[in-house]
Protein backbone atom coordinates (compact mmCIF):
# COMPACT_ATOMS: atom_id res chain seq x y z
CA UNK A 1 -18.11 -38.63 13.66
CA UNK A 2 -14.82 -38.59 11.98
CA UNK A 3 -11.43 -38.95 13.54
CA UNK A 4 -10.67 -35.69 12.34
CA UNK A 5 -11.86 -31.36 12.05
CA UNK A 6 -11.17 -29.46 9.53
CA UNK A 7 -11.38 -25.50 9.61
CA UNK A 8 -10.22 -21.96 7.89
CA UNK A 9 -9.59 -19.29 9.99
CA UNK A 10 -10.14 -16.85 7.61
CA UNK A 11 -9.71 -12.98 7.86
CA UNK A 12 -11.64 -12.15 11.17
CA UNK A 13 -9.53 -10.32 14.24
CA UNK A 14 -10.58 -13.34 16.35
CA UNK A 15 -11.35 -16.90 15.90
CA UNK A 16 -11.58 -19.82 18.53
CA UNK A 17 -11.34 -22.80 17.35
CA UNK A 18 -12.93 -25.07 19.76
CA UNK A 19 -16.67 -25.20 18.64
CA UNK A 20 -15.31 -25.43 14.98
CA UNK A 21 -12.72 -28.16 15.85
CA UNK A 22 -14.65 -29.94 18.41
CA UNK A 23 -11.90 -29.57 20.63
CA UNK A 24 -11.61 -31.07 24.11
CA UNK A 25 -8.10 -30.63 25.92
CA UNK A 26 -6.91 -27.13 24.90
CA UNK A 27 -8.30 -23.74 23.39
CA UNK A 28 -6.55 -22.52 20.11
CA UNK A 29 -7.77 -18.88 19.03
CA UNK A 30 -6.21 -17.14 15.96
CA UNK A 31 -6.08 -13.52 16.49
CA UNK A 32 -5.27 -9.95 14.10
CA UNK A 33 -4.55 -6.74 15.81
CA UNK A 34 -3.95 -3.83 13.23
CA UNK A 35 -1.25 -1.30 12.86
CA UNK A 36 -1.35 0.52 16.46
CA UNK A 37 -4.19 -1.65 18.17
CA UNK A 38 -4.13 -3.68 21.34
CA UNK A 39 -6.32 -6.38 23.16
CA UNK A 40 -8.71 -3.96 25.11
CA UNK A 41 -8.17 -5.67 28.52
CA UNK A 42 -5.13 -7.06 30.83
CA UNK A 43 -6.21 -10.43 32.20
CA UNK A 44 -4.99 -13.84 33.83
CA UNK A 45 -6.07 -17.31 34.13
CA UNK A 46 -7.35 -19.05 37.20
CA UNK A 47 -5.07 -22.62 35.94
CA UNK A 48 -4.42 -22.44 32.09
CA UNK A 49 -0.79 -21.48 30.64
CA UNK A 50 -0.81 -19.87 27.13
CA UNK A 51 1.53 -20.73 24.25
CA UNK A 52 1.73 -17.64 22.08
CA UNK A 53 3.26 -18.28 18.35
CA UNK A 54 3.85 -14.99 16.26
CA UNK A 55 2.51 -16.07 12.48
CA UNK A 56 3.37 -12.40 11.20
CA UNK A 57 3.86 -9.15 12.34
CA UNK A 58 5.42 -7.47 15.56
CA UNK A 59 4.31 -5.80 18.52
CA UNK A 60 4.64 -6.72 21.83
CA UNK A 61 3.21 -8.05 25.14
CA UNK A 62 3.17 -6.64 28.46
CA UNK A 63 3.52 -9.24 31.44
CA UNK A 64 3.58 -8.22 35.10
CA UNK A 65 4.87 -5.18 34.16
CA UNK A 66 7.16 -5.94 31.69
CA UNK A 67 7.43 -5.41 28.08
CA UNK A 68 8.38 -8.11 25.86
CA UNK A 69 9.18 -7.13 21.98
CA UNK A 70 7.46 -9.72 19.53
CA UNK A 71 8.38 -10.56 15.86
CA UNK A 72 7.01 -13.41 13.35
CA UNK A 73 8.53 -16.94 14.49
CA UNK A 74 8.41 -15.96 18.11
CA UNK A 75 7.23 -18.51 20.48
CA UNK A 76 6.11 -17.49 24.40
CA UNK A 77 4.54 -19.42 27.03
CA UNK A 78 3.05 -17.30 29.71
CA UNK A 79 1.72 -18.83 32.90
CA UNK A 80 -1.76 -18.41 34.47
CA UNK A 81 -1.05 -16.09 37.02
CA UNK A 82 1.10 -13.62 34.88
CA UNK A 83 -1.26 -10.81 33.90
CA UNK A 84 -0.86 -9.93 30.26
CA UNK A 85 -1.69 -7.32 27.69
CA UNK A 86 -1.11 -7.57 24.01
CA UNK A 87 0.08 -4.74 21.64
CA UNK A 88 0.38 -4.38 18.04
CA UNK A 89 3.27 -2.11 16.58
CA UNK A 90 2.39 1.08 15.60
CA UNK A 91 2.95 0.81 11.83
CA UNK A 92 2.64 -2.79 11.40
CA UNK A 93 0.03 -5.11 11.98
CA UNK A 94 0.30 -8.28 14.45
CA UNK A 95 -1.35 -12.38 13.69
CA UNK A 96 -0.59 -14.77 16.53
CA UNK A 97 -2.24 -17.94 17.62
CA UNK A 98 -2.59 -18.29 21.18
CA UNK A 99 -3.08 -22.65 22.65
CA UNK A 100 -4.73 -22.38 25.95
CA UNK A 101 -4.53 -25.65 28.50
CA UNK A 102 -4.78 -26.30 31.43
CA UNK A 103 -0.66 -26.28 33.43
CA UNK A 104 0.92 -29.42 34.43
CA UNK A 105 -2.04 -31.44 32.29
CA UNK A 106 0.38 -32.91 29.69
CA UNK A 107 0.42 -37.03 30.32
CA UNK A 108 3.48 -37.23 28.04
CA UNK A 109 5.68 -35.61 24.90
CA UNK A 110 4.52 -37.45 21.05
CA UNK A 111 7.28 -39.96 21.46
CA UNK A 112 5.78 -41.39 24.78
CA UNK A 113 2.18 -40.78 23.74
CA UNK A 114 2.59 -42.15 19.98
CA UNK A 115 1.70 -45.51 18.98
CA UNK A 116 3.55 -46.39 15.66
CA UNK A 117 1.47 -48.68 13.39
């Protein structure tokens, strides 16, 4: 196998990555709600945070309770326990990526982990 996956997204709502990318420390989805749509269910995680990055779009997310306006470039990390809801706007469309991993697993940041050749 090679040291590397390659992969397109392409134009679906929803598409996890990790069977595609072979991937073994985190869960990457890629996900499209239209104009006026939201994610169908509010959920949590039993021990995985989520890093939310907004690609295009706005909406927002509901957490605990709380609404949270989201435009392209935003960045949010949301921790397991929070229970969360997303929502596009209602005349505008919303494409986020969403990293899922497990809290507290990170062994160190690129410059400690990094081995320059």
């Amino acid at each position: 196998m090679k040291n590397y996956a390659k992969t397109n997204a392409g134009a679906e709502n929803r598409v996890e990555l990790h069977d595609q990318l072979f991937l073994t420390g985190a869960e990457i989805s890629v996900n499209r709600l239209p104009a006026g749509a939201n994610v169908p269910f509010v959920h949590f995680h039993k021990s995985n945070e989520e890093i939310y990055g907004i690609l295009s779009g706005s909406g927002y997310v509901e957490i605990d309770g709380e609404k949270i306006e989201l435009v392209t470039g935003d960045w949010l990390k949301i921790a397991p326990a929070a229970r969360r809801q997303f929502f596009a706007s209602k005349d505008l469309s919303i494409t986020y990526v969403c990293i899922q991993v497990k809290e507290y697993s990170l062994g160190g940041f690129t410059a400690d982990d990094a081995i320059v050749c």
